[in-house]
N, C-alpha and C. Protein backbone atom coordinates (compact mmCIF):
# COMPACT_ATOMS: atom_id res chain seq x y z
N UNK A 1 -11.98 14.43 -3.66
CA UNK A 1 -11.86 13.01 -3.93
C UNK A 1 -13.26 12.41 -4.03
N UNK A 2 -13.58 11.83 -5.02
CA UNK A 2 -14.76 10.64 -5.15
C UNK A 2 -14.59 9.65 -4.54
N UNK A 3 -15.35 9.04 -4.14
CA UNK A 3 -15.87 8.25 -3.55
C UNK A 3 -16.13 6.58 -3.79
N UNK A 4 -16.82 6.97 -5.62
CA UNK A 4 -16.28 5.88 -6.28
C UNK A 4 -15.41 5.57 -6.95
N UNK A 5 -14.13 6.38 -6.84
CA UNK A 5 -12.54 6.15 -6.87
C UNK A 5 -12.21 5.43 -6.04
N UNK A 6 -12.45 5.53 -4.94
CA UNK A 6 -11.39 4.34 -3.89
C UNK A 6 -12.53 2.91 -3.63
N UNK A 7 -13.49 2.72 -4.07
CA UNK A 7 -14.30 1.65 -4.64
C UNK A 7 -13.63 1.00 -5.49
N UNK A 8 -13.65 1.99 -6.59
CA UNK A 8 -13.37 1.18 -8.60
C UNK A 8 -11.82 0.45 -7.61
N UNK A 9 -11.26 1.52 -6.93
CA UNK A 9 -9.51 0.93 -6.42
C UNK A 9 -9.78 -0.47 -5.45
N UNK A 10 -10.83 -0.83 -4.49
CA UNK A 10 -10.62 -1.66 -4.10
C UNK A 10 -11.11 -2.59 -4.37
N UNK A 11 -12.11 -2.85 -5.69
CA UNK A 11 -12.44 -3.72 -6.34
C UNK A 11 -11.63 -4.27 -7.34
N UNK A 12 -10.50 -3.64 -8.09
CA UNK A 12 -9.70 -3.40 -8.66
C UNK A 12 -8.61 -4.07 -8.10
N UNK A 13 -8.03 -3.99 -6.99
CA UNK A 13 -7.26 -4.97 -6.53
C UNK A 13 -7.75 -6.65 -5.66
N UNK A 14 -9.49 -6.57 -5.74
CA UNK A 14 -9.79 -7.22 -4.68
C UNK A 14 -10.09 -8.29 -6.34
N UNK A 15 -9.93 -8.31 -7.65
CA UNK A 15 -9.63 -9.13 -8.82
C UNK A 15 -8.10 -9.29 -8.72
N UNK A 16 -7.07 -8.95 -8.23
CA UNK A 16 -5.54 -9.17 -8.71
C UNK A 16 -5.09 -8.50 -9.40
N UNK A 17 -5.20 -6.85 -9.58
CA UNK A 17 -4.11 -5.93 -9.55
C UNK A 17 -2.76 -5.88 -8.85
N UNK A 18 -1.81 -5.18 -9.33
CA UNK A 18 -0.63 -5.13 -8.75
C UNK A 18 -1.45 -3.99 -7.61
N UNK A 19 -0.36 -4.18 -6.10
CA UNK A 19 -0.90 -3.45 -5.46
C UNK A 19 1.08 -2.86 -4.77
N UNK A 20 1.15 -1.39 -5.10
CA UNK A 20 2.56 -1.00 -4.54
C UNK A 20 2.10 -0.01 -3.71
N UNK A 21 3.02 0.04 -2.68
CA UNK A 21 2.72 0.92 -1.86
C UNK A 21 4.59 1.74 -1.90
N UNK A 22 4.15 3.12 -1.64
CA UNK A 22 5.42 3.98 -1.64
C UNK A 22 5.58 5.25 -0.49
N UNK A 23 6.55 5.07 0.17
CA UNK A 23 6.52 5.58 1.27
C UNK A 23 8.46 6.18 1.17
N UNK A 24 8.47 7.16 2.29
CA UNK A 24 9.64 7.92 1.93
C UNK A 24 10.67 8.09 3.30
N UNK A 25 11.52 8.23 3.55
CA UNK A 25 12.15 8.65 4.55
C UNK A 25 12.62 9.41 4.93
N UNK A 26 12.65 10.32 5.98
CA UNK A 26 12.29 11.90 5.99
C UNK A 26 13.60 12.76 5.43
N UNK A 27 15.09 11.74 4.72
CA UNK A 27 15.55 12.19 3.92
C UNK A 27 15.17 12.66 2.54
N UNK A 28 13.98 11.95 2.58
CA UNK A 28 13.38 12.22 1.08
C UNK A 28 13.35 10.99 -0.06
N UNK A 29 14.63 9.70 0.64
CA UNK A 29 14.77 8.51 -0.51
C UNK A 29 13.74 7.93 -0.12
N UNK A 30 12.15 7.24 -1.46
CA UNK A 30 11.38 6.91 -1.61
C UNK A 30 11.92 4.93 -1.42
N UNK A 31 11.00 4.10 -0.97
CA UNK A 31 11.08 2.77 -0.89
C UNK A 31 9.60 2.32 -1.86
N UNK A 32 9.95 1.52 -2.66
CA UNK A 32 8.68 0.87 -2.85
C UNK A 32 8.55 -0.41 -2.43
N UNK A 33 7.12 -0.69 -1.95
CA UNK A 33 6.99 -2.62 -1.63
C UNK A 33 5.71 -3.10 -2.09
N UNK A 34 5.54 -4.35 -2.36
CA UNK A 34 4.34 -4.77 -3.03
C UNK A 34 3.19 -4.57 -1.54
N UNK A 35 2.17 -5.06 -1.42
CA UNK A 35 0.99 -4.97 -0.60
C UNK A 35 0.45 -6.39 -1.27
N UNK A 36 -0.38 -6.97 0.26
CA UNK A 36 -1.04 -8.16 -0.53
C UNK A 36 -2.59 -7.82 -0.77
N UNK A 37 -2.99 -7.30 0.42
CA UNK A 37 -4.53 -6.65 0.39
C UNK A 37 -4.72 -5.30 0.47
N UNK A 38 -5.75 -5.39 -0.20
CA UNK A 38 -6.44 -3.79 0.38
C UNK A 38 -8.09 -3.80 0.20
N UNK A 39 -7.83 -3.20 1.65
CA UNK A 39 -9.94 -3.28 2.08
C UNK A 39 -9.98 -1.77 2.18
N UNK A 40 -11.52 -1.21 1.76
CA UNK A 40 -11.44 -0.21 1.65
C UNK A 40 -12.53 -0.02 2.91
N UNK A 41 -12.58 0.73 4.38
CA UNK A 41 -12.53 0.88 5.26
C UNK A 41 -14.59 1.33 5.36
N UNK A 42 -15.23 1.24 6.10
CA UNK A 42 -16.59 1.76 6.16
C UNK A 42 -16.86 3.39 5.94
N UNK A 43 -15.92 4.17 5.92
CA UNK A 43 -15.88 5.18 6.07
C UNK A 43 -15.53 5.82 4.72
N UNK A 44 -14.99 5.14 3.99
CA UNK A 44 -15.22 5.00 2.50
C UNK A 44 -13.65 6.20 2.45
N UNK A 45 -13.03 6.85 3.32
CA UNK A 45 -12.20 7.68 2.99
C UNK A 45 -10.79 6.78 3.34
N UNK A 46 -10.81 5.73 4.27
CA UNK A 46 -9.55 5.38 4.41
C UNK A 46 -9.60 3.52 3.62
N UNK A 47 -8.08 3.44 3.75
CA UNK A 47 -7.89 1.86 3.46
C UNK A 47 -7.51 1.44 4.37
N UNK A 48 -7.22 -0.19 3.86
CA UNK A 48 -6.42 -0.82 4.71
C UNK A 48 -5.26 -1.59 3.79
N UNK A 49 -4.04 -1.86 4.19
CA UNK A 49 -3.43 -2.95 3.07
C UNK A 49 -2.63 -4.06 3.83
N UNK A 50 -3.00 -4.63 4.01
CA UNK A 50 -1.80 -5.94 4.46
C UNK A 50 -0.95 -6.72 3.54
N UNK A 51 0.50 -7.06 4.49
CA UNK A 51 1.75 -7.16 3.54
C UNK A 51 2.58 -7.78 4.73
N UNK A 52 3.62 -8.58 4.66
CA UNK A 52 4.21 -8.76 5.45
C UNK A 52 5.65 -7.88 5.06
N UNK A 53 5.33 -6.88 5.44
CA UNK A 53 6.11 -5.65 4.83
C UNK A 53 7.37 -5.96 5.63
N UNK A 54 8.61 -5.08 4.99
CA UNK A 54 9.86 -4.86 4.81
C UNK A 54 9.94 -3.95 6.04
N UNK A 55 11.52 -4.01 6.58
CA UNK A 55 12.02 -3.08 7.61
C UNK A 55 11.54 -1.22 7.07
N UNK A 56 11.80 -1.35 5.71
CA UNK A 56 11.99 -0.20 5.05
C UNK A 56 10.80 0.81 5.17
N UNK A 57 9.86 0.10 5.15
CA UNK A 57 8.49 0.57 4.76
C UNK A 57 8.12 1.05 6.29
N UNK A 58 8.43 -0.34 7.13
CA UNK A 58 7.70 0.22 8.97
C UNK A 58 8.71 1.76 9.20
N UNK A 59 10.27 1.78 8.95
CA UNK A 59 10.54 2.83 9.46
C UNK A 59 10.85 4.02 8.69
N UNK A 60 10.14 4.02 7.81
CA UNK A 60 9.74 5.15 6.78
C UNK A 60 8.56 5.96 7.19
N UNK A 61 7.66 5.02 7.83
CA UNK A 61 6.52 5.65 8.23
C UNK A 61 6.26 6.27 10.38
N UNK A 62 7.59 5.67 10.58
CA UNK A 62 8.05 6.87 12.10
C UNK A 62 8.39 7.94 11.27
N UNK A 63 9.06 8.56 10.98
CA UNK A 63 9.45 9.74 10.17
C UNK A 63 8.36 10.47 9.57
N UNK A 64 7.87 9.86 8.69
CA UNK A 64 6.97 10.56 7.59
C UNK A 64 6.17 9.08 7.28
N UNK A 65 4.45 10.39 7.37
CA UNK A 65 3.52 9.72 7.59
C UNK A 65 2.84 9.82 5.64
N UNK A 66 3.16 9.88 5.40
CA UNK A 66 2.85 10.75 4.08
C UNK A 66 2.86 8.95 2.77
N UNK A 67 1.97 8.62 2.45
CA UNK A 67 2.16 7.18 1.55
C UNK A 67 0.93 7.06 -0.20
N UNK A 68 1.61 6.71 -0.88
CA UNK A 68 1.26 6.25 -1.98
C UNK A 68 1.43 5.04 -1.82
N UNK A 69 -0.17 5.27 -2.53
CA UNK A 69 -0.42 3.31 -3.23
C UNK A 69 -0.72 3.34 -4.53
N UNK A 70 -0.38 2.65 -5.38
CA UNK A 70 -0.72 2.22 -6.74
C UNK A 70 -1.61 1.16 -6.67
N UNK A 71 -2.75 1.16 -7.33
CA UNK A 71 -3.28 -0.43 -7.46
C UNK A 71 -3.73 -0.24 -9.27
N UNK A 72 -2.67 -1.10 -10.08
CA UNK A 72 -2.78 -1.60 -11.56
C UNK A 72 -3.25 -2.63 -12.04
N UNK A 73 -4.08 -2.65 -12.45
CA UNK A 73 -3.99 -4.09 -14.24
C UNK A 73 -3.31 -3.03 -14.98
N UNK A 74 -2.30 -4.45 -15.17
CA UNK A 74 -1.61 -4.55 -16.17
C UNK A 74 -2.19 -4.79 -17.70
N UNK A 75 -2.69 -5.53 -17.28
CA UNK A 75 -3.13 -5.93 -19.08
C UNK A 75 -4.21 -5.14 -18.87
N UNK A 76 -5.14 -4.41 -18.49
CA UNK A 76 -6.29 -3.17 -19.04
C UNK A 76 -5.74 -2.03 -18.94
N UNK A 77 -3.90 -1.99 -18.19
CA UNK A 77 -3.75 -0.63 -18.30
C UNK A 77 -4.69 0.44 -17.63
N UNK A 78 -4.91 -0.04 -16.34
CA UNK A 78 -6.09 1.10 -15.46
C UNK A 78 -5.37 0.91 -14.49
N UNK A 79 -5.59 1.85 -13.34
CA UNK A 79 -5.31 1.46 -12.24
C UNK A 79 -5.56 3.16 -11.31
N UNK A 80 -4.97 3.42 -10.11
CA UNK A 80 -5.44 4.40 -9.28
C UNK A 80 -3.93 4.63 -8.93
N UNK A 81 -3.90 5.83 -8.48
CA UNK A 81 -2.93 6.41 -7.43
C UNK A 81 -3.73 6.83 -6.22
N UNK A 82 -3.25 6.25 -5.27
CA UNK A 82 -4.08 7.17 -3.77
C UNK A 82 -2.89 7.66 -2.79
N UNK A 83 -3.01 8.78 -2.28
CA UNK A 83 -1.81 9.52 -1.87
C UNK A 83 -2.79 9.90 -0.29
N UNK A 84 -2.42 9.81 0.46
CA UNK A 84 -2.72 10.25 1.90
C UNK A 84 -1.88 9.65 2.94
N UNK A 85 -1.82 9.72 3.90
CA UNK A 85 -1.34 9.60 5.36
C UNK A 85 -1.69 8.17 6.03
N UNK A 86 -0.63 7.84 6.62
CA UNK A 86 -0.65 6.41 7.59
C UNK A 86 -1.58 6.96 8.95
N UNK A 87 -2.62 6.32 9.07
CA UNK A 87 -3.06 6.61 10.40
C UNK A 87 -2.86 5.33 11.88
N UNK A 88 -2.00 4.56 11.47
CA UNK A 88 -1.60 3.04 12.03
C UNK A 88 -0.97 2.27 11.53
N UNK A 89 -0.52 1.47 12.49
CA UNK A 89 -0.40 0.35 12.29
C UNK A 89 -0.59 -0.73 12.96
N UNK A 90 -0.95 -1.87 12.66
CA UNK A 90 -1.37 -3.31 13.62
C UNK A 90 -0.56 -4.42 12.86
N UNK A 91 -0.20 -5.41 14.08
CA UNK A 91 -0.01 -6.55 13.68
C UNK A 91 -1.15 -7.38 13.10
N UNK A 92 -1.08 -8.42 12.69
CA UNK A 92 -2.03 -9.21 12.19
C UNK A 92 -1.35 -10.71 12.31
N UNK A 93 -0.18 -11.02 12.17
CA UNK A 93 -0.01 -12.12 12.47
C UNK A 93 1.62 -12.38 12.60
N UNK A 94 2.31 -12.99 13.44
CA UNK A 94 3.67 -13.10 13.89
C UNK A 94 4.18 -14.54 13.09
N UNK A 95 5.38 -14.71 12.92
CA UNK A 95 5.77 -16.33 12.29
C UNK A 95 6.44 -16.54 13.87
N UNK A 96 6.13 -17.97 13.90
CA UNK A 96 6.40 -18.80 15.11
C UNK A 96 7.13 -20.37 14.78
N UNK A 97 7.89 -20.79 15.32
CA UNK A 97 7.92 -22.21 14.69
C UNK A 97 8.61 -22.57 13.43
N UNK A 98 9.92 -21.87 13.34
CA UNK A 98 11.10 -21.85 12.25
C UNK A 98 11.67 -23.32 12.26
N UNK A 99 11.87 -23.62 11.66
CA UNK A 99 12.68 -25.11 11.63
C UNK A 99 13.94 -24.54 11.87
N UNK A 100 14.62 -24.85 13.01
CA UNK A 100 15.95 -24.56 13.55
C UNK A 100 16.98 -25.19 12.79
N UNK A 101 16.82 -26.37 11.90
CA UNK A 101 18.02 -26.97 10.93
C UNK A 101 18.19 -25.67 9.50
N UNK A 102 17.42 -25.65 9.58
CA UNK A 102 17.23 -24.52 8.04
C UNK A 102 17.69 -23.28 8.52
N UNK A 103 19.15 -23.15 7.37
CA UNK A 103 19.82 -21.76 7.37
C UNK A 103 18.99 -20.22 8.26
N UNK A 104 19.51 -19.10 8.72
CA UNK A 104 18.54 -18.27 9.26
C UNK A 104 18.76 -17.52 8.08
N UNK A 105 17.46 -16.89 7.68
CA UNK A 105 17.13 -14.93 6.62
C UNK A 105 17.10 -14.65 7.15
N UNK A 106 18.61 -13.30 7.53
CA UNK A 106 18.41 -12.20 8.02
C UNK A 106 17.40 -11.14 7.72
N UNK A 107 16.72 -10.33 7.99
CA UNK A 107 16.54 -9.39 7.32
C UNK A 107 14.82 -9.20 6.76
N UNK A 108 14.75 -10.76 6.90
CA UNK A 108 13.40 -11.26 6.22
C UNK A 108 11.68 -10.55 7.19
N UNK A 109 10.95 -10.38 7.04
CA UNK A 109 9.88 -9.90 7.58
C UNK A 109 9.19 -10.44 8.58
N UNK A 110 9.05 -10.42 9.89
CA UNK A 110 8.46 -11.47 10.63
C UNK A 110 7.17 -11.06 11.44
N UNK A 111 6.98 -10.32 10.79
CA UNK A 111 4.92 -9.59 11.16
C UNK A 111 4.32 -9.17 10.48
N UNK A 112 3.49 -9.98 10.11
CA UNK A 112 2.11 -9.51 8.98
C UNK A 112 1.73 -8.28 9.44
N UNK A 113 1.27 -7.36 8.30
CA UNK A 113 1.04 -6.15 9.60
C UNK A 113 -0.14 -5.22 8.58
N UNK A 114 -0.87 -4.28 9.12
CA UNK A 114 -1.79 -3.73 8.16
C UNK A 114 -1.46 -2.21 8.37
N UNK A 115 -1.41 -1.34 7.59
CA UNK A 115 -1.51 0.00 7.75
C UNK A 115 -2.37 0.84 7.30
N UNK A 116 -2.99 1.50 8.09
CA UNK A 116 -4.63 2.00 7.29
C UNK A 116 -3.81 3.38 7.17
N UNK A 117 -4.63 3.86 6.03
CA UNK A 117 -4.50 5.02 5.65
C UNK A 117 -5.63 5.94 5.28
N UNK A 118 -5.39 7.19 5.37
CA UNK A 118 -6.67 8.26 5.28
C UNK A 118 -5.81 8.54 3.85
N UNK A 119 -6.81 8.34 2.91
CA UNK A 119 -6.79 8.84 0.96
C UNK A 119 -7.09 10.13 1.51
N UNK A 120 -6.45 11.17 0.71
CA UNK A 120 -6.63 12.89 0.50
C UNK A 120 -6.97 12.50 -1.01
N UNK A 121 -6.36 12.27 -1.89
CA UNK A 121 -6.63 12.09 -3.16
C UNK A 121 -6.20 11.02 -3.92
N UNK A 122 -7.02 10.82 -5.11
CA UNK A 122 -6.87 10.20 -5.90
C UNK A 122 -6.60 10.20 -7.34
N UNK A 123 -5.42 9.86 -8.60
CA UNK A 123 -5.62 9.71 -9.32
C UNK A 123 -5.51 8.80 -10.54
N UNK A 124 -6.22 9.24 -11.49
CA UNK A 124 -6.14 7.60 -12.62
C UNK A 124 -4.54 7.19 -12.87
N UNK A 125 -4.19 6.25 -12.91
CA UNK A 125 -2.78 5.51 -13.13
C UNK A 125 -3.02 4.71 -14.68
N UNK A 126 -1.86 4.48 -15.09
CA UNK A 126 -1.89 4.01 -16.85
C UNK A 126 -0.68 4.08 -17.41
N UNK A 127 -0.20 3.83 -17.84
CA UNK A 127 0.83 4.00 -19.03
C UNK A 127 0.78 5.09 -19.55
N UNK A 128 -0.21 5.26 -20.10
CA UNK A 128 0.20 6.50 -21.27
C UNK A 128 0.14 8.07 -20.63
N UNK A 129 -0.10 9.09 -21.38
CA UNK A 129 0.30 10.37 -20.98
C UNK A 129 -1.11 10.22 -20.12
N UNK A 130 -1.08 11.36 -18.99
CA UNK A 130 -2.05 11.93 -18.44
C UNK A 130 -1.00 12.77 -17.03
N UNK A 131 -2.13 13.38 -16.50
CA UNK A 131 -2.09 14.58 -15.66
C UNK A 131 -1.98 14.15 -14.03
N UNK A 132 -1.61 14.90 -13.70
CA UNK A 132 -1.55 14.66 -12.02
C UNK A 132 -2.52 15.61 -11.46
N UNK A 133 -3.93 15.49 -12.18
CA UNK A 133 -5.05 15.74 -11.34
C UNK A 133 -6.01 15.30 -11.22
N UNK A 134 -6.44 15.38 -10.21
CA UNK A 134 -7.52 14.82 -9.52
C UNK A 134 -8.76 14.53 -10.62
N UNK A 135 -8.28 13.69 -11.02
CA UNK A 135 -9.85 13.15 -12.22
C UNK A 135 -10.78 12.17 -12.05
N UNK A 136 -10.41 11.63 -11.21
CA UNK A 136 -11.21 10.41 -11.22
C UNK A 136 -12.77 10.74 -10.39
């Protein structure tokens, strides 16, 4: 893996790329969810992404630690695949202070939360044909 692959990736989303993250459950059915950030860590091998992620995603990753991220433009048609391992997770921020007249969302997300990950590899993402190797 290069180095300035997970750079070009977090500069790349740090303009407003789509940012998906994909994670699996140790049945094997894949979840996808958007991500709002991603910082790319001092160590230059891991990330970070914050999201006020879905039930799906936190207990996908007790099971299987194993996660893809996509980060795309759309309109340049570039973007990255990074495939490595959850090494955490942290809260970052709780919702407090619901207006008790207003209907309850079940189901809805109630902790900002970040999950860093160690990248094993990386590769170019796009539309058109290409390879599932390590090119970047």
């Amino acid at each position: 893996m290069k180095q300035e692959c997970l750079t070009k990736a977090a500069v790349l989303a740090e303009k407003g790329a789509f940012l998906f993250v994909t994670t699996a459950a140790s049945d094997g059915y894949p979840h996808v969810a958007p991500a709002a950030r991603l910082q790319l860590d001092r160590d230059k091998e891991r990330v970070a992404i914050d999201a006020w992620f879905c039930p799906g995603t936190l207990e996908n990753l007790k099971g299987n630690k194993k996660v893809d991220l996509v980060v795309w433009d759309a309109t340049l048609d570039e973007g990255f695949q990074l495939m490595g391992k959850c090494q955490g997770v942290e809260d970052l921020a709780v919702l407090n202070g619901y207006d008790a007249s207003l209907p309850e969302k079940t189901g809805l997300p109630q902790v900002e939360r970040r999950i860093q990950i160690r990248v094993e590899k990386v590769l170019p993402f796009q539309r058109g044909a290409h390879t599932d190797q390590e090119e970047c």
